[in-house]
Protein backbone atom coordinates (compact mmCIF):
# COMPACT_ATOMS: atom_id res chain seq x y z
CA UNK A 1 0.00 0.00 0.00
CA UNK A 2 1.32 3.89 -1.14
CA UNK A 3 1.49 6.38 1.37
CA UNK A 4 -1.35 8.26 -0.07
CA UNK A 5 -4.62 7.23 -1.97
CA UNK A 6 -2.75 8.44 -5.14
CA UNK A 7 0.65 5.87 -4.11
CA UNK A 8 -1.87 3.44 -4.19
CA UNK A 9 -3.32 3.72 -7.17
CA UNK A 10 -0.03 4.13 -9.40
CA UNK A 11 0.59 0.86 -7.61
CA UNK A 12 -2.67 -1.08 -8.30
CA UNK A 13 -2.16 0.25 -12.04
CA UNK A 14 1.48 -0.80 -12.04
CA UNK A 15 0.58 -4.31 -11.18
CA UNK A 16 -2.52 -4.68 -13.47
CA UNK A 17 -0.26 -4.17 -16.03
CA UNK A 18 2.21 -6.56 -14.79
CA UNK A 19 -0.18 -9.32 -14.23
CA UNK A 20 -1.49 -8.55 -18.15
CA UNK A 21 1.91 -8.86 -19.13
CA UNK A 22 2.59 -12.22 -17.64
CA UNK A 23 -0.53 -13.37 -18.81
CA UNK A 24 0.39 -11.92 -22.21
CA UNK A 25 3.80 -13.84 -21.93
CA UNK A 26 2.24 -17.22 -20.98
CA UNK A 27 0.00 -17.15 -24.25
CA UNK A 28 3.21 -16.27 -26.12
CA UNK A 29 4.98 -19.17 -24.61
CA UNK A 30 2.50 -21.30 -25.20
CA UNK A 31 2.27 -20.37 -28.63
CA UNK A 32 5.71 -18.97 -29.96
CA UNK A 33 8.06 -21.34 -27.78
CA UNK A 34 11.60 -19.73 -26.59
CA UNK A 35 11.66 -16.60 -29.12
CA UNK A 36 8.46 -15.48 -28.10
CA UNK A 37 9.49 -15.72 -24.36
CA UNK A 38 12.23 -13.38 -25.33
CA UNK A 39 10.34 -10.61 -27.14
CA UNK A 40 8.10 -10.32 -24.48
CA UNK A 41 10.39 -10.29 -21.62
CA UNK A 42 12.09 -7.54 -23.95
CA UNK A 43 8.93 -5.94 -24.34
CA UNK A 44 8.40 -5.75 -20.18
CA UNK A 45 11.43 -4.26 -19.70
CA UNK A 46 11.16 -1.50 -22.16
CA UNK A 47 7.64 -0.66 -20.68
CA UNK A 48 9.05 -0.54 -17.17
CA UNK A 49 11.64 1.70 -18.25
CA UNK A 50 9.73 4.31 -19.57
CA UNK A 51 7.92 4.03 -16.40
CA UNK A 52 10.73 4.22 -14.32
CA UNK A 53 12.07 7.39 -16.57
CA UNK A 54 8.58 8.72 -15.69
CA UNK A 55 8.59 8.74 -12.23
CA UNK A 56 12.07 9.76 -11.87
CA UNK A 57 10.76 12.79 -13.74
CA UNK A 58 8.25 13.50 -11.61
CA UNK A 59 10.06 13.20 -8.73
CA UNK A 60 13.08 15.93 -10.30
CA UNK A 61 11.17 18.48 -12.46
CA UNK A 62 14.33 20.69 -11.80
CA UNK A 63 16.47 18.34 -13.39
CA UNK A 64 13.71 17.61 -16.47
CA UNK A 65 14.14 21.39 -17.19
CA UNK A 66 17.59 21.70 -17.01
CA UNK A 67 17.97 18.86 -19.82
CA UNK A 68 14.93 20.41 -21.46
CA UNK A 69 17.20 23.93 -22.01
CA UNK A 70 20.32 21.65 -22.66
CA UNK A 71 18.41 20.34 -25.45
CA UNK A 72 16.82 23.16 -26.40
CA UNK A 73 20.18 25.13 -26.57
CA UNK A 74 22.12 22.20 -28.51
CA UNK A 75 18.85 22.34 -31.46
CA UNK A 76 19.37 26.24 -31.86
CA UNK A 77 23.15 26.12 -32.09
CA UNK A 78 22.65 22.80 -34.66
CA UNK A 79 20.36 25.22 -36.83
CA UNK A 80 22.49 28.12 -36.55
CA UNK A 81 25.46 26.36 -38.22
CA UNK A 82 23.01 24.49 -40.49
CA UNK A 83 22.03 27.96 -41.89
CA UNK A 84 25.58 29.87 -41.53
CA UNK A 85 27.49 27.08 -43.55
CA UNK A 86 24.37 27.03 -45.99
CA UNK A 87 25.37 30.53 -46.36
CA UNK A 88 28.57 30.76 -46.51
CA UNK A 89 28.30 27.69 -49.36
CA UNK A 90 26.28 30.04 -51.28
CA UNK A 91 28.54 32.86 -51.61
CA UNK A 92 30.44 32.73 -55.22
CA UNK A 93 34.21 33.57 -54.68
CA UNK A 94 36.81 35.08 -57.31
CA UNK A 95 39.37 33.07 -58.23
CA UNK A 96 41.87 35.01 -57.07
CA UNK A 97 40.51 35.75 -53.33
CA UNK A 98 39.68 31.51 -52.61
CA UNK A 99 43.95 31.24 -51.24
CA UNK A 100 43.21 34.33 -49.18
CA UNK A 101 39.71 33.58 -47.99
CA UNK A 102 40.45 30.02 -47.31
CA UNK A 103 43.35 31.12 -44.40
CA UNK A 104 41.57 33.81 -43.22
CA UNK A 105 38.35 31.69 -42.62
CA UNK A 106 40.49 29.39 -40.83
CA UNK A 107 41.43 32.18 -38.24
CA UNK A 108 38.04 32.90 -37.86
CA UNK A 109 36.42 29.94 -36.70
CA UNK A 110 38.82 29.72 -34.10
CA UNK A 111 36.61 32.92 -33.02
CA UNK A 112 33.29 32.39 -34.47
CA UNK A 113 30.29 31.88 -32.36
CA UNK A 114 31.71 32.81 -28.53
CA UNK A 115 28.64 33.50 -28.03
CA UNK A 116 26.59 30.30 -28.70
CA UNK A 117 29.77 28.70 -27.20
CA UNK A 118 29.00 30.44 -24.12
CA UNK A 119 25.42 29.55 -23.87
CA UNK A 120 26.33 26.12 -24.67
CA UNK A 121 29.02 25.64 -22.27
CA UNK A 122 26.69 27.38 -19.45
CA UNK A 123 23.69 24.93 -20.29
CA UNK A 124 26.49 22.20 -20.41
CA UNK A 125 27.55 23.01 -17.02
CA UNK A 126 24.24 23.61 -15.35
CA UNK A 127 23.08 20.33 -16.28
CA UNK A 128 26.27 18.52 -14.21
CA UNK A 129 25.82 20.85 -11.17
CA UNK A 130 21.97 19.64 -11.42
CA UNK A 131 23.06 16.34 -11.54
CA UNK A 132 26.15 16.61 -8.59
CA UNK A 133 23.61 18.37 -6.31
CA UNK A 134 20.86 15.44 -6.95
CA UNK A 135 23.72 12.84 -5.97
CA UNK A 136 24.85 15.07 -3.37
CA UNK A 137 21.78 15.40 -1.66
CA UNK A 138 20.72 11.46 -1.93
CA UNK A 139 24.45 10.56 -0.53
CA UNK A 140 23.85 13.39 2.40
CA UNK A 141 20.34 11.37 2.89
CA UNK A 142 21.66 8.05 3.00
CA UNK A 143 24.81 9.37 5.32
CA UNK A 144 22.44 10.78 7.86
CA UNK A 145 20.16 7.82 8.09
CA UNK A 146 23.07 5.62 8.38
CA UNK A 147 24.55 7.92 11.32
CA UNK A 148 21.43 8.96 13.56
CA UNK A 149 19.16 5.84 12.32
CA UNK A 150 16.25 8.45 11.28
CA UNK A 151 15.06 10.64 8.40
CA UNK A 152 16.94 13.96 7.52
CA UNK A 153 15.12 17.21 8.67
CA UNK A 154 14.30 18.82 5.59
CA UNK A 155 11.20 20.75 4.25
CA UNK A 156 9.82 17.05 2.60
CA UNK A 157 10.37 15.31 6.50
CA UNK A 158 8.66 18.51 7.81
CA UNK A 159 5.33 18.44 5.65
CA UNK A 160 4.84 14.90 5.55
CA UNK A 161 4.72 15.04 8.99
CA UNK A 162 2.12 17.89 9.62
């Protein structure tokens, strides 16, 4: 049983599924032999990942939008050199000028998009402070319960207790 009527019911869900599956399975055992068993027990697996991906969501919606900027940020620089090199590609060149052009282009990517760079490299790093703080915080958890043999006092302890 969940802590709350909610708990509960994610759990009741969870294991109508599971009994459908194995009741799924059995038919394809019955019917398919060995291979069957193993698409199926494939099949579980992927379906309780994406469940487990779910709830791990839910439980860090901090962390979801962190990766959801990362993203986000990674798509607009991919479309920004997608349409600068479509550019550049387009320009016609003398004859003369492609020696000179070619060197000094390579001097200026070294340069080229600080900005973007910048943006990328703070998304980058905001996602693995997100991440260290989440470990952090369960290691700090699992420290204290280890050390005083009861739950941390934090805000969550606090309100689930009122």
């Amino acid at each position: 049983m969940g802590a709350t009527p909610e708990d509960t019911q994610r759990e009741i869900v969870r294991l109508r599924g599971d009994m459908s599956a194995a009741l799924e399975e059995f038919e394809r055992r019955f019917r398919g032999g060995l291979r069957g068993a193993a698409t199926t027990e494939a099949r579980i697996s992927g379906v309780r990942a994406g469940e487990d991906a779910l709830t791990r969501a839910r439980e860090n919606p901090t962390l979801l939008g962190v990766a959801g900027v990362v993203v986000a940020g990674a798509v607009a620089y991919g479309a920004y050199a997608l349409v600068s090199g479509g550019r550049k590609q387009q320009k016609p060149l003398p004859a003369s000028k492609v020696e000179v052009e070619s060197r000094s282009e390579i001097k200026k990517k070294r340069g080229q998009s600080t900005v973007i760079k910048k943006f990328v490299w703070a998304a980058f790093l905001s996602v693995f402070l997100a991440v260290a703080s989440v470990i952090a915080r369960r290691l700090a958890d699992s420290a204290w319960r280890a050390m005083i043999h009861e739950e941390p006092p934090t805000e969550k302890s606090r309100a689930a207790s009122t």
